[in-house]
N, C-alpha and C. Protein backbone atom coordinates (compact mmCIF):
# COMPACT_ATOMS: atom_id res chain seq x y z
N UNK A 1 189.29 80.64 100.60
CA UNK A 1 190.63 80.14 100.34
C UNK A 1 191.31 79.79 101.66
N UNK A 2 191.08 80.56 102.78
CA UNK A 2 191.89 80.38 104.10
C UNK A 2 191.19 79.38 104.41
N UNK A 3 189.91 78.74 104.17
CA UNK A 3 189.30 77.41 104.97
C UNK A 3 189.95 75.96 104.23
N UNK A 4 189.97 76.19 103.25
CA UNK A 4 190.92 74.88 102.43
C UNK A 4 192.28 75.09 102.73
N UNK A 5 192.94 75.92 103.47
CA UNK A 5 194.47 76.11 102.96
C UNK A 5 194.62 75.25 104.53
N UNK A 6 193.53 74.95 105.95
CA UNK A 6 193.61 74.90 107.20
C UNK A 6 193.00 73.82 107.15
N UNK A 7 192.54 73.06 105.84
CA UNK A 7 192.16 71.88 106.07
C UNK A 7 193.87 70.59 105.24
N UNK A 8 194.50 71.43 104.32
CA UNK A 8 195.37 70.68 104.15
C UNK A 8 196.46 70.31 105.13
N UNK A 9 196.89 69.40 104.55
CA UNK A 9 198.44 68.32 106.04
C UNK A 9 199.35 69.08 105.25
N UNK A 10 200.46 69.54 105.66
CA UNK A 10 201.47 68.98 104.98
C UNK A 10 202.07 68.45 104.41
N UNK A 11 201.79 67.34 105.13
CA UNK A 11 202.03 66.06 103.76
C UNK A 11 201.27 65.77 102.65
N UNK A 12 200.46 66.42 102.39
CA UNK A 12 200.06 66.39 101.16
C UNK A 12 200.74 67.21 100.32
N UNK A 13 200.94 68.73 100.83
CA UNK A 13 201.64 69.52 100.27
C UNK A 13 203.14 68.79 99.93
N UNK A 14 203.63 68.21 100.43
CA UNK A 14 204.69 67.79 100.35
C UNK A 14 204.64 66.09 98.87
N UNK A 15 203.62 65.66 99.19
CA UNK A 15 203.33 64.89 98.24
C UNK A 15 203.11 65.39 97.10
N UNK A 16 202.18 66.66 96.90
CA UNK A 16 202.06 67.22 95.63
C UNK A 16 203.29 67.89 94.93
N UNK A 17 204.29 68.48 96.22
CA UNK A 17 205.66 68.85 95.52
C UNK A 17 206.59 67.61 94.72
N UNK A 18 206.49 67.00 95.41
CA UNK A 18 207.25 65.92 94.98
C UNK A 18 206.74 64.96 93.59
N UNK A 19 205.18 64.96 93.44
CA UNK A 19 205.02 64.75 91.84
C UNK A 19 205.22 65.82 91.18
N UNK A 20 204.94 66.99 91.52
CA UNK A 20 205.14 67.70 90.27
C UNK A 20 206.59 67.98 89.74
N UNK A 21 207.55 67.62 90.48
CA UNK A 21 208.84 67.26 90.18
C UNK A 21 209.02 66.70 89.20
N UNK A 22 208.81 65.45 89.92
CA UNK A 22 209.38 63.69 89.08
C UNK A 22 208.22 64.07 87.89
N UNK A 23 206.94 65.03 87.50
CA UNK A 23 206.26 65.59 86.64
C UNK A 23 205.16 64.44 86.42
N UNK A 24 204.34 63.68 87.22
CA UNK A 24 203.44 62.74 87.13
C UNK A 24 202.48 63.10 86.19
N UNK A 25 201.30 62.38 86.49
CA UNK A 25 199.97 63.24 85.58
C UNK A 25 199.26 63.35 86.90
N UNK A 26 198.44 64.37 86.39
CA UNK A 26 197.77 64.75 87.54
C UNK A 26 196.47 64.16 87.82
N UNK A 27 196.26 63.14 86.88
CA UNK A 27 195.22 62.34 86.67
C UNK A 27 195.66 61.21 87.67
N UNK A 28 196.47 61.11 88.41
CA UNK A 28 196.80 59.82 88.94
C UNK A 28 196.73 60.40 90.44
N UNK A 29 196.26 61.59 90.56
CA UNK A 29 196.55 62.04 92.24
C UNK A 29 194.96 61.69 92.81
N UNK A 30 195.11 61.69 94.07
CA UNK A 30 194.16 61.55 95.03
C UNK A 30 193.39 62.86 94.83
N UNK A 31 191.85 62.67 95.55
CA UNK A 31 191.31 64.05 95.39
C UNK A 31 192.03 65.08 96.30
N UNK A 32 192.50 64.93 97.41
CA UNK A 32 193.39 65.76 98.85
C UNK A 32 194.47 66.55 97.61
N UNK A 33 195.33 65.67 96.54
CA UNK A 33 195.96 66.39 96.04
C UNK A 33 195.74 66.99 94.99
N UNK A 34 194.66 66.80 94.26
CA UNK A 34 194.22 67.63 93.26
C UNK A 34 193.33 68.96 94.20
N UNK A 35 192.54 68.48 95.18
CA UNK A 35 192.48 69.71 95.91
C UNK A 35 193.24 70.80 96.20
N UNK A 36 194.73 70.63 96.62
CA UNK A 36 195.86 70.97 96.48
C UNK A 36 196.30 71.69 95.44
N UNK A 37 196.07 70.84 94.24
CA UNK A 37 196.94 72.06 93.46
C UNK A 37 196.15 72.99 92.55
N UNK A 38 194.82 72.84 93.19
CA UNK A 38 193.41 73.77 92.62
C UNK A 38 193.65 75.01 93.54
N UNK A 39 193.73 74.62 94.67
CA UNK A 39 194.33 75.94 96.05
C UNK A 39 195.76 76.39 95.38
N UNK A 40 196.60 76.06 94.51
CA UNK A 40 197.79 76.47 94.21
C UNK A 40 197.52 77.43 93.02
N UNK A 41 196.27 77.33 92.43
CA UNK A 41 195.73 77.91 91.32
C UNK A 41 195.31 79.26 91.79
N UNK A 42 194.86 79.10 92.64
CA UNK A 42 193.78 80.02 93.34
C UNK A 42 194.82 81.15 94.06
N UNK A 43 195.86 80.80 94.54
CA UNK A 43 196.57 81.59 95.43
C UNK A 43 197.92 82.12 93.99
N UNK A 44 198.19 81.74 93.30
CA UNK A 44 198.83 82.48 91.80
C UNK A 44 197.96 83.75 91.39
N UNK A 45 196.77 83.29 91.30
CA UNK A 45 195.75 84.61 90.47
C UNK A 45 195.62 85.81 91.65
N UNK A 46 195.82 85.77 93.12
CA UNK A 46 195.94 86.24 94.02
C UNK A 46 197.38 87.14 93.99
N UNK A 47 198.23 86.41 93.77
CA UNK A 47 199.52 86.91 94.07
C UNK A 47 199.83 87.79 92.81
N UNK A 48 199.11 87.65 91.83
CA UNK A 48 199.49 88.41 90.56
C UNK A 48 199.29 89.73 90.76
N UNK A 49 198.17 89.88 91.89
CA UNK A 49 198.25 91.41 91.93
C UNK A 49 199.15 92.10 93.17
N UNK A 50 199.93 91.52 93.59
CA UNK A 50 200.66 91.79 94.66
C UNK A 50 201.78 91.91 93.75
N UNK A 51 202.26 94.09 93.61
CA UNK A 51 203.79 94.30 92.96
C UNK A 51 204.64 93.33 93.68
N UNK A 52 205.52 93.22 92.72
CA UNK A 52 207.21 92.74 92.79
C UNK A 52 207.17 91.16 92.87
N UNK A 53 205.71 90.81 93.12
CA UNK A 53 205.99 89.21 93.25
C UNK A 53 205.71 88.66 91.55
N UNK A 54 206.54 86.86 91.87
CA UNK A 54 207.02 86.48 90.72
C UNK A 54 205.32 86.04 89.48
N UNK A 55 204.20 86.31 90.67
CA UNK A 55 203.26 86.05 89.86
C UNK A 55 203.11 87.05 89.18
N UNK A 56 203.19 88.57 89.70
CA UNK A 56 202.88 89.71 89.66
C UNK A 56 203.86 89.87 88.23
N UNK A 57 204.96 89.39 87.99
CA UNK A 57 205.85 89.74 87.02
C UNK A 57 205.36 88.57 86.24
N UNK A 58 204.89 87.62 85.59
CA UNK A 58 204.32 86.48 84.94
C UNK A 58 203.39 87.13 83.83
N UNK A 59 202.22 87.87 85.17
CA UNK A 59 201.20 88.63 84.71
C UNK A 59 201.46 89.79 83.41
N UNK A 60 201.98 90.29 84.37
CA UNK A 60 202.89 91.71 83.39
C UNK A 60 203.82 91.47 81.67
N UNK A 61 204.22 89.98 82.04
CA UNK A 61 205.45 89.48 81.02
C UNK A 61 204.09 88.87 79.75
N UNK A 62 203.01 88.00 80.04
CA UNK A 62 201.53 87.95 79.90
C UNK A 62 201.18 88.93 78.74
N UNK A 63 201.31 90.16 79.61
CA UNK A 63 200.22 91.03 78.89
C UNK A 63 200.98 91.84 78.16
N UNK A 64 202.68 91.54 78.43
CA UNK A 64 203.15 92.61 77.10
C UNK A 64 203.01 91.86 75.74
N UNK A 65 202.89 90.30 76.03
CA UNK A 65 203.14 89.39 74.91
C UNK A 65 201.87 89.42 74.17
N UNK A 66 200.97 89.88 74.83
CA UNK A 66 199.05 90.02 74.35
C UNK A 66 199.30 90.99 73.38
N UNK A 67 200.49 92.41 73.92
CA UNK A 67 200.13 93.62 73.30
C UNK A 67 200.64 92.77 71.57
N UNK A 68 201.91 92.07 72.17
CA UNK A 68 202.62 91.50 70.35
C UNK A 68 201.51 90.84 69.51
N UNK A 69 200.73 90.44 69.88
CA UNK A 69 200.17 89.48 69.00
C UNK A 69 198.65 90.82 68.70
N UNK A 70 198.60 91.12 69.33
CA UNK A 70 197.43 92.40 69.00
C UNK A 70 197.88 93.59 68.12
N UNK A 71 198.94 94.06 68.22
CA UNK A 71 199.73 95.47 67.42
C UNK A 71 200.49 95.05 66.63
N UNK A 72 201.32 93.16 66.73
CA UNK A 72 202.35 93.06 65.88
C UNK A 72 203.45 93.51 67.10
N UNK A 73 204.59 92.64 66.44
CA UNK A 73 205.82 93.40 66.85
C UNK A 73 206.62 94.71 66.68
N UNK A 74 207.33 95.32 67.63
CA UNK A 74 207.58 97.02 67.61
C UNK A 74 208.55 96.89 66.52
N UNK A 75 208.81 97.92 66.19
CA UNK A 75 210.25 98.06 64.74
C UNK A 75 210.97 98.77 65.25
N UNK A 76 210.87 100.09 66.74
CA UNK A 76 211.94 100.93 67.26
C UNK A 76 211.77 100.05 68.62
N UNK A 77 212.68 100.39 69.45
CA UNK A 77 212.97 99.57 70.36
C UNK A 77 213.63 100.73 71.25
N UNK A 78 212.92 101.47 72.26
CA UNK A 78 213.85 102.33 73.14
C UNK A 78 214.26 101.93 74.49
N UNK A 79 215.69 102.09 74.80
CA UNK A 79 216.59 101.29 75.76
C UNK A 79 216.86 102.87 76.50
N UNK A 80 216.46 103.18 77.88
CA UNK A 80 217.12 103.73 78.75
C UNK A 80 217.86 103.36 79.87
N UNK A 81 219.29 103.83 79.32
CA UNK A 81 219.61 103.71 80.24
C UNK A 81 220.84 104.63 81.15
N UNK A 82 220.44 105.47 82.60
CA UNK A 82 221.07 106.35 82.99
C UNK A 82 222.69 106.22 83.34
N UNK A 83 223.01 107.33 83.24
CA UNK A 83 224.49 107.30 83.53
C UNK A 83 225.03 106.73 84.90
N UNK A 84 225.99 105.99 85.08
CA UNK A 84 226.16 105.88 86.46
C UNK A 84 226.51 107.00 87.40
N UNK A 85 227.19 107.55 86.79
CA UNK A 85 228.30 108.54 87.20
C UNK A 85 227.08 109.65 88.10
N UNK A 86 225.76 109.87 87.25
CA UNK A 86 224.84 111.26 87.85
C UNK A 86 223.48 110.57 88.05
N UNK A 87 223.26 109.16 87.93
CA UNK A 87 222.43 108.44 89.13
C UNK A 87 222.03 108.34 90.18
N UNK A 88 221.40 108.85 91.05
CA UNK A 88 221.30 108.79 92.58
C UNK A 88 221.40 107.08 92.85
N UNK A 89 220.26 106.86 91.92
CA UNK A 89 220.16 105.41 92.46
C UNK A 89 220.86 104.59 92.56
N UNK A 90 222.14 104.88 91.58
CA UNK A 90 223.49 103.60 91.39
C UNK A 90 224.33 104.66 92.52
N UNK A 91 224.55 105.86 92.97
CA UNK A 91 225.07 106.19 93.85
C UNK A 91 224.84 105.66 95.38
N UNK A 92 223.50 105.23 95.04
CA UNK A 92 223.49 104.78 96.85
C UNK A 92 222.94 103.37 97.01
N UNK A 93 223.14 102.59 95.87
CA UNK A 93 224.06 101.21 95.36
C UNK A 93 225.44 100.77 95.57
């Protein structure tokens, strides 16, 4: 992954941002930028396992939605949530 990421320009990266914007097809890109957003593939499945990042939360959001369609949806629903008042954590918030 680090040998393709040191062969791309910038400007490609910058070209591939900019269709996937305006939302092109990706059938119309050069190979440099479909190279590109195959390395963009590659570095998501990477980041999913790295806590707190937004892949990492994708993943997680993913696999609770696997559990719905495997168990069905829940019928109790438990919400915690601590007091402010005897919180440490909202105390040193």
């Amino acid at each position: 992954v680090a040998h393709k990421i040191t062969q791309l320009s910038p400007e490609i990266l910058e070209c591939v941002a900019s269709r996937l914007e305006r939302e092109h097809k990706v059938s119309d890109m050069s190979t440099d930028e479909k190279r590109a957003l195959d390395l963009l593939k590659h570095v998501n499945a990477i980041s999913a396992r790295v806590p707190g990042s937004e892949a990492s939360r994708i993943f997680t959001r993913n696999e609770i939605r696997s559990y719905y369609g495997f168990f069905g949806l829940p019928h109790l629903f438990f919400t915690f949530n601590p007091s402010v008042a005897h919180s440490p954590l909202f105390q040193v918030m």
